[in-house]
Protein backbone atom coordinates (compact mmCIF):
# COMPACT_ATOMS: atom_id res chain seq x y z
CA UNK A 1 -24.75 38.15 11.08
CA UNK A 2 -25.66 35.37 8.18
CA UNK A 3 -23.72 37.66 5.46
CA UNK A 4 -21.05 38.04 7.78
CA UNK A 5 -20.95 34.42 8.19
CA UNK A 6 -21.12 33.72 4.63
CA UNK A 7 -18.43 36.46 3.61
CA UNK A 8 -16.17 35.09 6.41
CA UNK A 9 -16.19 31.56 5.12
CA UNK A 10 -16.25 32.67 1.83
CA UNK A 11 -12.56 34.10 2.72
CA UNK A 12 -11.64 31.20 4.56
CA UNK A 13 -12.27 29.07 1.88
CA UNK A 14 -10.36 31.47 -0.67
CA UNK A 15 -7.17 31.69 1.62
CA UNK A 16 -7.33 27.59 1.59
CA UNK A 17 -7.97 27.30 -2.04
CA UNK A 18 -4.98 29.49 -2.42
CA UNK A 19 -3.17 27.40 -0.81
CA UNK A 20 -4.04 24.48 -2.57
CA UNK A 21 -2.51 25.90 -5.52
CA UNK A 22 0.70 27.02 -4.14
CA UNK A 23 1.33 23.36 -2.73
CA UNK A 24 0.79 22.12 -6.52
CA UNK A 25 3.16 24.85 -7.45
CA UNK A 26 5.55 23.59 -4.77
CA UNK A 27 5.28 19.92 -5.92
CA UNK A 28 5.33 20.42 -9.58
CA UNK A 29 7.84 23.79 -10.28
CA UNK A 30 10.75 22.29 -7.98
CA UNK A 31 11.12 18.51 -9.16
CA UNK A 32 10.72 20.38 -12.88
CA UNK A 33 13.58 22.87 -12.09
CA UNK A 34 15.63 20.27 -10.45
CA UNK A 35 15.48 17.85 -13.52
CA UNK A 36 15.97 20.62 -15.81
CA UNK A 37 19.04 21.81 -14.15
CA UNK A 38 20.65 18.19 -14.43
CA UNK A 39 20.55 19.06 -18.25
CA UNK A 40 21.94 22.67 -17.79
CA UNK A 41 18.96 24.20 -18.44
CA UNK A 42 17.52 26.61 -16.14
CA UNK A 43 14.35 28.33 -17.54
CA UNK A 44 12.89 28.85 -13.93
CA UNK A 45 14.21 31.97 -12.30
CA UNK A 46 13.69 32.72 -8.38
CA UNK A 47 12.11 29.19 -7.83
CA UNK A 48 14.27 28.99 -4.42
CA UNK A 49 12.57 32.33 -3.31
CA UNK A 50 9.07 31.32 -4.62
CA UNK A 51 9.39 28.52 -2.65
CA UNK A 52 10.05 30.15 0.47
CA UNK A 53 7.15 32.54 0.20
CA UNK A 54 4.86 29.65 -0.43
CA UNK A 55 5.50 27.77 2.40
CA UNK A 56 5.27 31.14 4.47
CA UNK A 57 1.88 31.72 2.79
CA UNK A 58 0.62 27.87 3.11
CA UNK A 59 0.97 27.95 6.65
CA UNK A 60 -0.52 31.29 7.08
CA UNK A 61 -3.32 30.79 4.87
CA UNK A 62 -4.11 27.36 5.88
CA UNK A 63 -4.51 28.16 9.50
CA UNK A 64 -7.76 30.12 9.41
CA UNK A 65 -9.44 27.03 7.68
CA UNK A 66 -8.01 24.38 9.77
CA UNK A 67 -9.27 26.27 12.49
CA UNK A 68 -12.88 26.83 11.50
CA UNK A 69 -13.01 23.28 10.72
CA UNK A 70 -11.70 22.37 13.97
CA UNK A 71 -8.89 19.86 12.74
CA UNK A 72 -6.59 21.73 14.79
CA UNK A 73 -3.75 19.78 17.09
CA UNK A 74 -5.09 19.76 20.41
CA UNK A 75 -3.84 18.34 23.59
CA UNK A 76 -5.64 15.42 24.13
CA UNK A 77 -3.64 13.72 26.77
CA UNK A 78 -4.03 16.57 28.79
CA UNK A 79 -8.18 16.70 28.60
CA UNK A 80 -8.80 12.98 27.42
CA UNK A 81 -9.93 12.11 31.30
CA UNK A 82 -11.20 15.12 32.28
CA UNK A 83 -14.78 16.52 32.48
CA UNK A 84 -17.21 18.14 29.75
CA UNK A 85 -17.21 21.49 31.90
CA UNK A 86 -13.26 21.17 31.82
CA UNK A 87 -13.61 20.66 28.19
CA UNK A 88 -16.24 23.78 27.55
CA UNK A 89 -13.87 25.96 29.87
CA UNK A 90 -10.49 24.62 27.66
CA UNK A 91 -12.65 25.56 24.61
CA UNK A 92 -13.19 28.90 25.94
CA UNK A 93 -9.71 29.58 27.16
CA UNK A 94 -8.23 28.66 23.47
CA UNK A 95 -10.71 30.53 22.00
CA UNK A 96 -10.03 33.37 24.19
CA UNK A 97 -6.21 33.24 23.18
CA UNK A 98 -6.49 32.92 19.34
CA UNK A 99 -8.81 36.71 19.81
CA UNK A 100 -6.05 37.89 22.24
CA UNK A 101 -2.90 36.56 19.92
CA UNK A 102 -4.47 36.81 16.72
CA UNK A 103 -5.50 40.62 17.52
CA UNK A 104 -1.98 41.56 18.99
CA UNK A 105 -0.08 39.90 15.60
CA UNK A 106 -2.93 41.67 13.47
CA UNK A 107 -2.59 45.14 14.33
CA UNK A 108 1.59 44.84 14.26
CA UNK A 109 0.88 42.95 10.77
CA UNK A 110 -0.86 45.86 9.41
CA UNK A 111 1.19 48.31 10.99
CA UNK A 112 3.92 47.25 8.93
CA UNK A 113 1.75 46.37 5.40
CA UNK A 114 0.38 50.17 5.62
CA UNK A 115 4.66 51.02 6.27
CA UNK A 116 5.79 49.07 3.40
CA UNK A 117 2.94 50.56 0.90
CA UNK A 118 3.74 53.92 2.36
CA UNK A 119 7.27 53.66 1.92
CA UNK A 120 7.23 51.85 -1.45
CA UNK A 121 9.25 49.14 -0.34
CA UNK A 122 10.89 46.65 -2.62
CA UNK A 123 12.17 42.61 -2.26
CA UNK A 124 15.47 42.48 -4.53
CA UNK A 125 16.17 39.24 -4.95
CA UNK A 126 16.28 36.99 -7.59
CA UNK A 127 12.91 38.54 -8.34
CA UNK A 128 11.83 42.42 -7.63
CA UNK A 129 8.63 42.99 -6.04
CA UNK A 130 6.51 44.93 -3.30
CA UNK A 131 7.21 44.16 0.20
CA UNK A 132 3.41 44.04 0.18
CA UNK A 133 2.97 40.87 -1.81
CA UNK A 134 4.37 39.02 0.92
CA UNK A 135 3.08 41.35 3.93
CA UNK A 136 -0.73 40.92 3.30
CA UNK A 137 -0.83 37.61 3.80
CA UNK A 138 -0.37 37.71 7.99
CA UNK A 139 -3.23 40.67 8.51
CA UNK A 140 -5.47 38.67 6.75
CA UNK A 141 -4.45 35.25 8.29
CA UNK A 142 -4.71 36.93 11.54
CA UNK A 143 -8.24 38.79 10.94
CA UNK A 144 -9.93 35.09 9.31
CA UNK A 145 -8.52 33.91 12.75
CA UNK A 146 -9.52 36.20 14.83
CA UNK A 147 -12.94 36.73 13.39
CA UNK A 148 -13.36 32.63 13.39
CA UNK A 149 -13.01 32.77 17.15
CA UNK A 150 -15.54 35.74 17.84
CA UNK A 151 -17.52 33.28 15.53
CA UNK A 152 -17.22 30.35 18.11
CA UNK A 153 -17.40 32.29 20.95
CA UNK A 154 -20.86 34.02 20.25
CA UNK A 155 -22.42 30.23 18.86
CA UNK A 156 -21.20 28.92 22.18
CA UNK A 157 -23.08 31.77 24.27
CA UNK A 158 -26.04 31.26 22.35
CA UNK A 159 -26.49 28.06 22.40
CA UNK A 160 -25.71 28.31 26.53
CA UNK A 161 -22.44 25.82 26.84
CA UNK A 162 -21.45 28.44 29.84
């Protein structure tokens, strides 16, 4: 269980890190190809589509870590006044849904990554590439997620929060 722990995080920490660099992409390449399109010069191609797949792959890759670390939005209103047990039980219950949600979007995911490597599939835009640049990043969003909650919901057994 202690590798699994250790190769989980170790992922989780990768898809944030990741992350991290596409937002420094995002705030350095467009304010560069803006300015250098003022001038007429446009050395950038496909920034506009870069852009959009790194905000897709932010969000996605962002999530597992945000999760493990648990900075995630909650409701508070709805569970400032109301007991620890409600608490533990509200823990459960989102817990429960990210396995049941994260599971259901994962198998789907990967259903269509094995499709588009199967079929060959290509992105023609202003930039050509596999379909499966972009379509790995939601199975693997989905299993850090999924495995994250397992995570919680075992350390919660054990240590007897029931």
């Amino acid at each position: 269980m202690c590798k699994f722990l250790r190769i989980q995080t170790f992922l989780v920490n990768s898809g944030f890190y990741l992350s991290c660099i596409l937002v420094c992409y995002l705030t350095f390449i467009i304010p560069l190809d803006v300015m250098l399109r003022s001038f007429g010069v446009s050395l950038f191609v496909g920034v506009v589509e870069l852009s959009e797949y790194s905000l897709l792959a932010i969000a996605l890759l962002c999530a597992p870590w945000v999760y493990k670390k648990d900075c995630n939005l909650k409701v508070d209103i709805l569970i400032l006044n109301r007991s620890d047990d409600f608490k533990v039980k509200h823990s459960y219950f989102i817990d429960f849904l990210v396995l049941l949600l994260g599971s259901i979007v994962f198998y789907y995911s990967t259903s269509s990554l094995i499709e588009s490597i199967n079929r060959d599939r290509y992105v023609f835009k202003m930039l050509t590439f596999p379909e499966w640049y972009i379509n790995w990043i939601i199975p693997f969003s989905m299993l850090m997620l999924v495995s994250e909650s397992v995570v919680k919901m075992v350390n919660r057994i054990s240590t007897s929060e029931v």
